[in-house]
N, C-alpha and C. Protein backbone atom coordinates (compact mmCIF):
# COMPACT_ATOMS: atom_id res chain seq x y z
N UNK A 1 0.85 -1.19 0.00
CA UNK A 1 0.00 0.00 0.00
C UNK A 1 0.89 1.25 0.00
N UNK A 2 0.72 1.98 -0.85
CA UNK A 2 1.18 3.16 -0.80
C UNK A 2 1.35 4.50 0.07
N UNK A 3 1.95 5.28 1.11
CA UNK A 3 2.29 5.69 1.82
C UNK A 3 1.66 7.75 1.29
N UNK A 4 0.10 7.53 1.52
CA UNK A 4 -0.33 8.62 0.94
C UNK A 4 0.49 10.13 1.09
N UNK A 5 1.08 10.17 2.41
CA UNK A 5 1.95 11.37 3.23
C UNK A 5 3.02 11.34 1.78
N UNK A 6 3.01 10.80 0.84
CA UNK A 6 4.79 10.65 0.02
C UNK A 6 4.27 11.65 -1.63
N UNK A 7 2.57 11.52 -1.83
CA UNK A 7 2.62 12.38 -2.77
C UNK A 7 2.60 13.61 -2.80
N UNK A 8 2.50 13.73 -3.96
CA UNK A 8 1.82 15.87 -4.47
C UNK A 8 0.29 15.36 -3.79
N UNK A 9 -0.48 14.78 -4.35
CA UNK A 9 -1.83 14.86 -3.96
C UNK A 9 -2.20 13.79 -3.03
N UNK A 10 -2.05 13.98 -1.60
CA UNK A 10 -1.76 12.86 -1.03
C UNK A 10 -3.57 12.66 -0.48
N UNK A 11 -4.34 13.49 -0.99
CA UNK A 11 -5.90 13.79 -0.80
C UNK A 11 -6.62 14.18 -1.95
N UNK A 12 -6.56 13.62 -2.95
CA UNK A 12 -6.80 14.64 -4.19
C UNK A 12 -8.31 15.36 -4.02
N UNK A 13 -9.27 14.75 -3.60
CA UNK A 13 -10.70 15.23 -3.55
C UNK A 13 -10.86 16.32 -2.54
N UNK A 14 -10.21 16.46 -1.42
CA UNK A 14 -9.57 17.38 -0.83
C UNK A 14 -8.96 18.79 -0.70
N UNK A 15 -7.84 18.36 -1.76
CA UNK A 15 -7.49 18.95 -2.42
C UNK A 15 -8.70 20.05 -3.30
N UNK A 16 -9.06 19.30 -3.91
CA UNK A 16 -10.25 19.80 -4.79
C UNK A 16 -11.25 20.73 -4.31
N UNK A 17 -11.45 20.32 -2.86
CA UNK A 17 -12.72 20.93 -2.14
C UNK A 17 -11.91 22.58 -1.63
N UNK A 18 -10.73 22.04 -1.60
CA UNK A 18 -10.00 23.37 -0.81
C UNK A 18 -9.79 24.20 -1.88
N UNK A 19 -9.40 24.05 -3.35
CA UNK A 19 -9.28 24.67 -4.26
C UNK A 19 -11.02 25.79 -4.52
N UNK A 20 -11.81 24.84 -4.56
CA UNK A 20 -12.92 25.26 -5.09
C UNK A 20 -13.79 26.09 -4.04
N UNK A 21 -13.56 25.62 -2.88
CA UNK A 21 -13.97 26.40 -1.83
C UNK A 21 -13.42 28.04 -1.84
N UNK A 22 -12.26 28.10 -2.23
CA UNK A 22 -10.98 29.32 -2.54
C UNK A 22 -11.99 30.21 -2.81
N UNK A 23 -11.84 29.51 -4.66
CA UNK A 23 -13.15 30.12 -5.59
C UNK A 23 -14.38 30.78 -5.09
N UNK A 24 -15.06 30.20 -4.51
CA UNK A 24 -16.40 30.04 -4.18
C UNK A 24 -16.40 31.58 -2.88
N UNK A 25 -15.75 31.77 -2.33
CA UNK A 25 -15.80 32.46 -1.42
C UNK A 25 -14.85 33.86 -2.11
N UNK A 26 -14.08 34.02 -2.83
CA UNK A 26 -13.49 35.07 -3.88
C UNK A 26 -14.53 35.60 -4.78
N UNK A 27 -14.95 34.44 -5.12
CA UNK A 27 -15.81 35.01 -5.73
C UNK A 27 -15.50 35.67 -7.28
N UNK A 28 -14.32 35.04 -7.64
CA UNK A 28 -13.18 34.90 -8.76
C UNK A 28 -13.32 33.69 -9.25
N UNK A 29 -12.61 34.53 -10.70
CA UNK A 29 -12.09 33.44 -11.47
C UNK A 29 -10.78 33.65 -12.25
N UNK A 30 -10.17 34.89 -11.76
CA UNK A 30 -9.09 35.65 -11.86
C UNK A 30 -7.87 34.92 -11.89
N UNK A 31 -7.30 34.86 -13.07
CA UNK A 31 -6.34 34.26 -12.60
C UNK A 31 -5.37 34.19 -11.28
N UNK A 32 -5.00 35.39 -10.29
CA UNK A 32 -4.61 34.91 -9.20
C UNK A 32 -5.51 34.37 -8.14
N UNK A 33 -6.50 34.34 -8.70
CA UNK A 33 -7.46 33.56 -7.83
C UNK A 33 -7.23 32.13 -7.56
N UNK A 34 -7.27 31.83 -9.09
CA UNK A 34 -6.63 30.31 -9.91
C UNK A 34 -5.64 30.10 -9.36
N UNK A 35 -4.65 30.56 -9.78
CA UNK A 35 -2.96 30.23 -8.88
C UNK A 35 -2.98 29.76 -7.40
N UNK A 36 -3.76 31.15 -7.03
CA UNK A 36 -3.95 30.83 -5.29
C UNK A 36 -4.65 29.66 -5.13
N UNK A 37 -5.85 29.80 -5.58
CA UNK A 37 -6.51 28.16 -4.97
C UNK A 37 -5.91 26.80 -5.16
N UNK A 38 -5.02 26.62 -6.56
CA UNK A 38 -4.61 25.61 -6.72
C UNK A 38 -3.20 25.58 -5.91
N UNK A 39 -2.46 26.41 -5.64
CA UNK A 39 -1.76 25.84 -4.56
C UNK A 39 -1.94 25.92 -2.93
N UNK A 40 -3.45 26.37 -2.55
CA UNK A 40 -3.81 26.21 -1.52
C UNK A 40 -4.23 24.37 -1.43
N UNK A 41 -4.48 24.26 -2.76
CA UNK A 41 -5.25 22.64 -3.02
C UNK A 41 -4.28 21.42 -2.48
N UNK A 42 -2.87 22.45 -2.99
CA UNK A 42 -1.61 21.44 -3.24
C UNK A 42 -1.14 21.33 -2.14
N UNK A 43 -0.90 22.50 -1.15
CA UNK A 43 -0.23 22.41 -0.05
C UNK A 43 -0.92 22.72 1.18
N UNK A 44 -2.52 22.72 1.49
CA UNK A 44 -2.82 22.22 1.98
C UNK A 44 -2.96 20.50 3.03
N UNK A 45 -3.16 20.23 2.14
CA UNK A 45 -3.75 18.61 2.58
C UNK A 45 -2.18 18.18 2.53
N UNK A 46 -1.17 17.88 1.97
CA UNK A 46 0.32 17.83 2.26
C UNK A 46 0.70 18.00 3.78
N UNK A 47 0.41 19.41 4.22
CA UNK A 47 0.66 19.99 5.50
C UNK A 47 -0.07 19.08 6.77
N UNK A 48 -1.03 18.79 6.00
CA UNK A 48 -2.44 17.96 7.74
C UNK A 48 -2.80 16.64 6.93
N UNK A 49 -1.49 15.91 6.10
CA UNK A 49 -1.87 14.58 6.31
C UNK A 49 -1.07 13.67 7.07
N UNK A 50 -0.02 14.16 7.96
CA UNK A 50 0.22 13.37 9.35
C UNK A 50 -1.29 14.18 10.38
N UNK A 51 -1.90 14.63 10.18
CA UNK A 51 -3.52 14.84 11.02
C UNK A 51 -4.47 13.58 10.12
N UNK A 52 -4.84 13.62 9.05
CA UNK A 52 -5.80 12.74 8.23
C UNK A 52 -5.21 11.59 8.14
N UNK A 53 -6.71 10.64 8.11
CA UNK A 53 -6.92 9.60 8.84
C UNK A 53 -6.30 8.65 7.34
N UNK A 54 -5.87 7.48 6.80
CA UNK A 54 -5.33 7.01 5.88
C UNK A 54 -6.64 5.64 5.23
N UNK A 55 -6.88 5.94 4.29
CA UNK A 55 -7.83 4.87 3.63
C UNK A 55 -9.43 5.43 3.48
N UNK A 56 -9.90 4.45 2.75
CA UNK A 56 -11.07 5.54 2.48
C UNK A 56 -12.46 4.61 3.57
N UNK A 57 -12.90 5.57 3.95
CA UNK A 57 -14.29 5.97 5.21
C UNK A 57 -15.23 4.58 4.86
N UNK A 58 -15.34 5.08 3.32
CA UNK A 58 -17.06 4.30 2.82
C UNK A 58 -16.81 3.02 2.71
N UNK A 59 -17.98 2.52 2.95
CA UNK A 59 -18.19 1.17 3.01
C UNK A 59 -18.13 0.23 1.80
N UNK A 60 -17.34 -0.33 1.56
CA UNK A 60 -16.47 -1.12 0.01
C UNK A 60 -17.67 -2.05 -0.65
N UNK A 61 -18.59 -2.58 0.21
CA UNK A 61 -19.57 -3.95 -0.12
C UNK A 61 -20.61 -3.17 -1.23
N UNK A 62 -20.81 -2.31 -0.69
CA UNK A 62 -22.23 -1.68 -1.24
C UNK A 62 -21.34 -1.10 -2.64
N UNK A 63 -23.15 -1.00 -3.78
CA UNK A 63 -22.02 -0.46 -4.98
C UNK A 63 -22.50 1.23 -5.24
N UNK A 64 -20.93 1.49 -6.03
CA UNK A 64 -20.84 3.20 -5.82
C UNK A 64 -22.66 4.01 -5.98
N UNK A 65 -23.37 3.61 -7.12
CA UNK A 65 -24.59 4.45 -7.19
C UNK A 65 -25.23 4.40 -5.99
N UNK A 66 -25.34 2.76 -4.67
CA UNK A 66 -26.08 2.79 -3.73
C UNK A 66 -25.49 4.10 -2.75
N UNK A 67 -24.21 3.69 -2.67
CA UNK A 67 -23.86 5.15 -1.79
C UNK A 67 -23.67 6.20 -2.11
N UNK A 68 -23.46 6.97 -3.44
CA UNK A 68 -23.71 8.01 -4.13
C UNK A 68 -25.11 8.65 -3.48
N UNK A 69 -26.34 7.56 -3.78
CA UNK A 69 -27.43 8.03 -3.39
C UNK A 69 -28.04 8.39 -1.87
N UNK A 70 -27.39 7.44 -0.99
CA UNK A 70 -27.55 7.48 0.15
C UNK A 70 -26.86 8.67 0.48
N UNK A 71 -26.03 9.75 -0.03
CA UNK A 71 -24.81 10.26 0.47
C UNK A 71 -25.94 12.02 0.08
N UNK A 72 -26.23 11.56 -1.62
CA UNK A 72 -26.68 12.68 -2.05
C UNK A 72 -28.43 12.92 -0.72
N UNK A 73 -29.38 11.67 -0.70
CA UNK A 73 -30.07 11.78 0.34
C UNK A 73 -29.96 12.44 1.46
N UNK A 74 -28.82 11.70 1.97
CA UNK A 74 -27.99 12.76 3.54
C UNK A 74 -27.94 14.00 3.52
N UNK A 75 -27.16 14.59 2.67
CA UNK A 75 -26.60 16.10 2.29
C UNK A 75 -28.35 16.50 2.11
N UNK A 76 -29.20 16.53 1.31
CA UNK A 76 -30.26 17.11 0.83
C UNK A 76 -31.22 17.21 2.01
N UNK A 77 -31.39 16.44 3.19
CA UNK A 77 -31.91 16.28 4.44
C UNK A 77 -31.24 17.43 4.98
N UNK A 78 -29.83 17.05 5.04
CA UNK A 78 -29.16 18.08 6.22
C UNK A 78 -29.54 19.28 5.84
N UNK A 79 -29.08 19.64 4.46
CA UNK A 79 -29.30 20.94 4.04
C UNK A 79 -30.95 21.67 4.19
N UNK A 80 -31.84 21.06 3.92
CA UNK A 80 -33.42 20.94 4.01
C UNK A 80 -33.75 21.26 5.59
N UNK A 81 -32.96 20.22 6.48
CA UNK A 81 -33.03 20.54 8.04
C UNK A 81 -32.42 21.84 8.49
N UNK A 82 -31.54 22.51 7.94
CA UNK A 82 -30.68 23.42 8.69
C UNK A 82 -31.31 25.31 7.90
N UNK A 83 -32.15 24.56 6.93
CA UNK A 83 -32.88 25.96 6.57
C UNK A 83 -34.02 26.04 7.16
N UNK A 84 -34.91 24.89 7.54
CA UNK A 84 -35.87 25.02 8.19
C UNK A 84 -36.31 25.10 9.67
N UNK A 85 -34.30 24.53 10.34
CA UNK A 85 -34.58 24.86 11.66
C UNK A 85 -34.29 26.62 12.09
N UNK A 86 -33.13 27.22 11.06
CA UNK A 86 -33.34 28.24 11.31
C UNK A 86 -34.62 29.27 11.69
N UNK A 87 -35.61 28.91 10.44
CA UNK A 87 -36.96 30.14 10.98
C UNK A 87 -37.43 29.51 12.12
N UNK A 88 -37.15 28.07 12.27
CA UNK A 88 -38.04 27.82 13.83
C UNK A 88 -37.43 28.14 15.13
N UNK A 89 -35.81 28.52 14.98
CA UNK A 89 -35.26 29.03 16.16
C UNK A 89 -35.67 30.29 16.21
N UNK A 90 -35.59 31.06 14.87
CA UNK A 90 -35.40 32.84 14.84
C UNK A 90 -37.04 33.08 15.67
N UNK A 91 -38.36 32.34 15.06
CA UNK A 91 -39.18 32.23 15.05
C UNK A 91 -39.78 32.16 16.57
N UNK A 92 -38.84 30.87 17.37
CA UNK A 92 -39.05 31.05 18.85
C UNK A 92 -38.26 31.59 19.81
N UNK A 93 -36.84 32.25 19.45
CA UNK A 93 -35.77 33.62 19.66
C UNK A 93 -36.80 34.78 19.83
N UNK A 94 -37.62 35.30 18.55
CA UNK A 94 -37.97 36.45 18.49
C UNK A 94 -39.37 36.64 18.97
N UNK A 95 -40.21 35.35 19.46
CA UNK A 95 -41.89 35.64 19.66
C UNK A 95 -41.78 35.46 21.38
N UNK A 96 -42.05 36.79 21.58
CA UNK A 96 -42.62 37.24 23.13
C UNK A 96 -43.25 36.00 23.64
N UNK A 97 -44.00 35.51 23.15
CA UNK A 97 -44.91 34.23 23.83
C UNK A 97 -44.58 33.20 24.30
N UNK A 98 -43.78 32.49 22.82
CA UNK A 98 -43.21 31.76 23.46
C UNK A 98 -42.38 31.36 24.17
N UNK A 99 -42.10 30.16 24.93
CA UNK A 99 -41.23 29.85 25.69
C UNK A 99 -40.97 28.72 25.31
N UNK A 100 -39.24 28.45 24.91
CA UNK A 100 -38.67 27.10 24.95
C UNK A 100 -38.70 26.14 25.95
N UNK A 101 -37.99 24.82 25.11
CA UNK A 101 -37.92 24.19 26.63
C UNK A 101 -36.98 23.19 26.20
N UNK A 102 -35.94 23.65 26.45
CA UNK A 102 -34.56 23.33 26.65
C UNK A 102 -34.30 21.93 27.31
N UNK A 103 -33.34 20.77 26.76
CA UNK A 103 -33.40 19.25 27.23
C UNK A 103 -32.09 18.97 26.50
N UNK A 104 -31.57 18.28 27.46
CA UNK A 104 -30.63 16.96 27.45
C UNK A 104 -31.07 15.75 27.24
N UNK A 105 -30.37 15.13 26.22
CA UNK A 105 -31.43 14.07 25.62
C UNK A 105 -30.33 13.33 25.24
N UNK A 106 -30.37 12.16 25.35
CA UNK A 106 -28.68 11.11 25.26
C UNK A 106 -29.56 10.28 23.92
N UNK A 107 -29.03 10.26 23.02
CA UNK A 107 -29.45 9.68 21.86
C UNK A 107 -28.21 8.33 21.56
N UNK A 108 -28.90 7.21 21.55
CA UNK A 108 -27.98 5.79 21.42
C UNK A 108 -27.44 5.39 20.39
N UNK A 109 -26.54 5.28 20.19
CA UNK A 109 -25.62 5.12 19.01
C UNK A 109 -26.05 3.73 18.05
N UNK A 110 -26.46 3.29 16.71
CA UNK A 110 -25.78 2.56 16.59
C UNK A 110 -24.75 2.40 15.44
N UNK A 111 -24.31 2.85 15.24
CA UNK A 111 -22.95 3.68 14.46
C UNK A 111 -21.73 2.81 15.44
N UNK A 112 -20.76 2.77 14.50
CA UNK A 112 -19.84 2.08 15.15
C UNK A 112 -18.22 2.98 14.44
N UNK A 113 -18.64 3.74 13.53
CA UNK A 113 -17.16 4.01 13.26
C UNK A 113 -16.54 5.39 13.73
N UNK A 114 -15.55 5.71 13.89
CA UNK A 114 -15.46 7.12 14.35
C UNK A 114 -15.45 8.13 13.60
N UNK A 115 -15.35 7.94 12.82
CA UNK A 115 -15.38 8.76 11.05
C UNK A 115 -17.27 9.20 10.92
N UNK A 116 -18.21 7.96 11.25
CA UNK A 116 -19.31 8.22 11.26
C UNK A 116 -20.04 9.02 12.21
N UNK A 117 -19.31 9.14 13.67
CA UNK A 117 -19.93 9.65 14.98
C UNK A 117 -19.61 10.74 14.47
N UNK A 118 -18.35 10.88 14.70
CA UNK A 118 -18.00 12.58 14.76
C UNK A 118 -19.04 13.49 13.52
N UNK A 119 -19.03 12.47 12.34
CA UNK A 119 -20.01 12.96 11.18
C UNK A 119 -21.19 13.52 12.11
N UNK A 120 -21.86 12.22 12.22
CA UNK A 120 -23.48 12.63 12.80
C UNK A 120 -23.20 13.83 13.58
N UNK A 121 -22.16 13.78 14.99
CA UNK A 121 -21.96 14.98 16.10
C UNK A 121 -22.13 16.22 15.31
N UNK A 122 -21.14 16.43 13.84
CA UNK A 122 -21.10 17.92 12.97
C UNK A 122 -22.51 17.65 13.08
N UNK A 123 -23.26 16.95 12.22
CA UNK A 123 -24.72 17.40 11.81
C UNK A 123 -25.65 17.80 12.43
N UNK A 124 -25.67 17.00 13.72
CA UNK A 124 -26.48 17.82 15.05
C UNK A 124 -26.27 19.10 15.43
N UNK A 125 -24.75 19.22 15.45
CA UNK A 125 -24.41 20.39 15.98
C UNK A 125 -24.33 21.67 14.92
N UNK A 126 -24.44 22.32 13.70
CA UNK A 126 -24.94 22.07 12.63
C UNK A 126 -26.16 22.49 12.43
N UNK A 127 -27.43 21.96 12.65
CA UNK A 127 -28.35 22.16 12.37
C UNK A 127 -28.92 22.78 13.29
N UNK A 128 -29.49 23.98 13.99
CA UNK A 128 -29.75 25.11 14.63
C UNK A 128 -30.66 24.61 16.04
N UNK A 129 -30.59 24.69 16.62
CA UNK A 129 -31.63 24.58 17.83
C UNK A 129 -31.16 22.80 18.75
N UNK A 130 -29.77 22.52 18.09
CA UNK A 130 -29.54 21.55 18.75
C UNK A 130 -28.02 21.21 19.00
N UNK A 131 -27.00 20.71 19.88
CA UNK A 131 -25.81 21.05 19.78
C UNK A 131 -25.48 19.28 20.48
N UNK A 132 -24.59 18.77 19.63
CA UNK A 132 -23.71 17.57 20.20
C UNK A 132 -22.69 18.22 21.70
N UNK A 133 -23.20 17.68 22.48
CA UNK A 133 -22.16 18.06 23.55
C UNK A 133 -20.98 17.08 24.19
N UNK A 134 -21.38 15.76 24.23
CA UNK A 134 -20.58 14.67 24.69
C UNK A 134 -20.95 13.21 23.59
N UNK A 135 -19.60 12.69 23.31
CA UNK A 135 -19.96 11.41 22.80
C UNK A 135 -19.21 10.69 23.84
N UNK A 136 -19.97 9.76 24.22
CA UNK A 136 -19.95 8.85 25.86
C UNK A 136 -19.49 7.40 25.01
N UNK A 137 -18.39 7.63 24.75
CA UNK A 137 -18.05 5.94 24.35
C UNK A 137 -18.64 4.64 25.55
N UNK A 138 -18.80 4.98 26.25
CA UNK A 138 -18.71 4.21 27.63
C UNK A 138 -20.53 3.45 27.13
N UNK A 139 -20.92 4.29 27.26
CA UNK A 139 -22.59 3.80 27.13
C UNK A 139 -22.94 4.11 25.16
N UNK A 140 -21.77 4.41 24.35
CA UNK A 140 -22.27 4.51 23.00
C UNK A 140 -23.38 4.97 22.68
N UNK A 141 -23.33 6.97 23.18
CA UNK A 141 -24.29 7.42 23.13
C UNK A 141 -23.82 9.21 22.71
N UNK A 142 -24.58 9.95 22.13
CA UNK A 142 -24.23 11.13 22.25
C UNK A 142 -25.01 12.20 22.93
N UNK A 143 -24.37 13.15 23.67
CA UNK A 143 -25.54 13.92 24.53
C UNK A 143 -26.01 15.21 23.86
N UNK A 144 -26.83 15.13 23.31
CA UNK A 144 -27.27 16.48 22.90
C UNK A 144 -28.15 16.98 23.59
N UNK A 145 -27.57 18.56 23.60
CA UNK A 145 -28.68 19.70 23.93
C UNK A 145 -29.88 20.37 23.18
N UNK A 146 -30.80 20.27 22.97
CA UNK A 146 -32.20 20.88 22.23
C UNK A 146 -32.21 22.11 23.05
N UNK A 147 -32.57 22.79 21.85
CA UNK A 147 -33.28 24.52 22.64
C UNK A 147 -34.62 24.59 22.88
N UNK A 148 -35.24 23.56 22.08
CA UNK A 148 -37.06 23.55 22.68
C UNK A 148 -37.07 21.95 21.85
N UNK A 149 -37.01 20.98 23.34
CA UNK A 149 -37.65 19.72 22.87
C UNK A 149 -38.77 19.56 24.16
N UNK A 150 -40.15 19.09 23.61
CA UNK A 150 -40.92 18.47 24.25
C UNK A 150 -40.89 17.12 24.40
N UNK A 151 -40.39 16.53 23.34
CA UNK A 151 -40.63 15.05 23.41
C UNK A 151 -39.08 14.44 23.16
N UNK A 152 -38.39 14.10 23.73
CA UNK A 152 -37.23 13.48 24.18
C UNK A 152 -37.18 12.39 22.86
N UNK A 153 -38.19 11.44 22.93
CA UNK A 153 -38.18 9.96 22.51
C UNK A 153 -38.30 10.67 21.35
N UNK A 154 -38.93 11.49 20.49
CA UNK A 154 -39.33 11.64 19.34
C UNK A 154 -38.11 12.40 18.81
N UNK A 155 -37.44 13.64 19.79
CA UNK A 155 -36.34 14.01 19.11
C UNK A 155 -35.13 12.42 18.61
N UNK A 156 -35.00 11.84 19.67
CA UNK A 156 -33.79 10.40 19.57
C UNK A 156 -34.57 9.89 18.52
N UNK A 157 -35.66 9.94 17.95
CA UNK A 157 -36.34 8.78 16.78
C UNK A 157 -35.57 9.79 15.65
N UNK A 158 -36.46 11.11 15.60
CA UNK A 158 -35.69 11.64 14.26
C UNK A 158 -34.11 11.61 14.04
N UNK A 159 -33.50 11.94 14.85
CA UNK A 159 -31.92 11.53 14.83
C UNK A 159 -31.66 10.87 14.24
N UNK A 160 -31.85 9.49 14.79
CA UNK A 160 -31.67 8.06 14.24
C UNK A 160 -31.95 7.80 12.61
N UNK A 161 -33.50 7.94 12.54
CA UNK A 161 -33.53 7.77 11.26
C UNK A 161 -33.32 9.32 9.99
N UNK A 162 -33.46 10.40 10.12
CA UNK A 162 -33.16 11.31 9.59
C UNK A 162 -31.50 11.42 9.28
N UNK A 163 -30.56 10.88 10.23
CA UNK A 163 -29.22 11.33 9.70
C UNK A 163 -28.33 9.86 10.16
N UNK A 164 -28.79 9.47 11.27
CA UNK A 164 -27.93 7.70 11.40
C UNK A 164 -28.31 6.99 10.25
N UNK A 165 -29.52 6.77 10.05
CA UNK A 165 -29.71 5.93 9.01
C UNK A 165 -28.83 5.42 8.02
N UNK A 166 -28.80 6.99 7.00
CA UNK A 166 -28.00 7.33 6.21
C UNK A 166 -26.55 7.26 6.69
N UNK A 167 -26.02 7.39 7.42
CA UNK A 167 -24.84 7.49 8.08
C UNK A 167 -24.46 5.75 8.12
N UNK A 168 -25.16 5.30 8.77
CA UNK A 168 -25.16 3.84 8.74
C UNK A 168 -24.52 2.83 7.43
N UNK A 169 -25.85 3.11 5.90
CA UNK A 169 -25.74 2.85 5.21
C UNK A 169 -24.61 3.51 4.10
N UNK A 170 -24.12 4.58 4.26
CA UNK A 170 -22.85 5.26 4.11
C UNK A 170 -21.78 4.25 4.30
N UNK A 171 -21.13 4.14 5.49
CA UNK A 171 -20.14 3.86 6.49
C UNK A 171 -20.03 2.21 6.66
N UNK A 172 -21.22 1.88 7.15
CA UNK A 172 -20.92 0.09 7.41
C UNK A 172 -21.41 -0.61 6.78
């Protein structure tokens, strides 16, 4: 196996995201825009791959379109969840009336990889009105905080199947 730390592109997709991200936020297409991003691409991921983890995440059995789709599913949820929790935070932030109601709620893992937890943890934490605070290897659980949950069991149901699911079928 090849010793990824030894190339130019020891992350190429990576690479890619850091290049284009450059772009995307410049808001260019300038050539020193170009220059810059592509050797942010290059010497980036070079610099933080004694940090990155070696081999790839996804799960080898399943074939590429099943996880393509499961992946594109995920992203389109998250993204769908994190615009719609916004007006419901701003919504119960800004109305005199109401009153939240704030909960600690230990949601049970069954995710097994660490590549996948920490995933799910971003997405909770992430999507507005809810924050990953502890992942409890001990009891294989994560503790999140809600800014207005009434129903405990129903927040841990959507979790599970709204972003583990997918995470699941991703990963293992």
């Amino acid at each position: 196996m090849k010793d990824k730390s030894r190339g130019w592109l020891p992350y190429p997709v990576l690479s890619l995201l850091i290049a284009a991200m450059w772009l995307l936020l410049q808001h260019s297409l300038a050539l020193p825009q170009l220059i810059t991003a592509a050797l942010l691409g290059l010497v980036l991921p070079r610099l933080l791959s004694g940090f990155l983890p070696q081999g790839s995440p996804l799960r080898r059995s399943a074939p590429p379109w099943r996880l393509g789709w499961a992946l594109v599913r995920l992203v389109s949820t998250v993204l769908r969840d994190i615009v719609v929790s916004n007006f419901v935070v701003a919504r119960l932030v800004l109305s005199p009336w109401r009153k939240p109601h704030p909960q600690w709620v230990v949601v049970p893992l069954a995710l097994r990889g660490e590549r996948a937890i920490s995933l799910l943890a971003t997405i909770i934490t992430t999507t507005p009105g809810t924050v990953s605070c502890v992942v409890d290897e001990a009891r294989h659980a994560i503790l999140v905080h809600a800014l207005d949950c009434e129903d405990a069991a129903a927040l841990v149901a959507e979790i599970r199947t709204r972003y583990e699911a997918p995470l699941k079928e991703i990963f293992e």
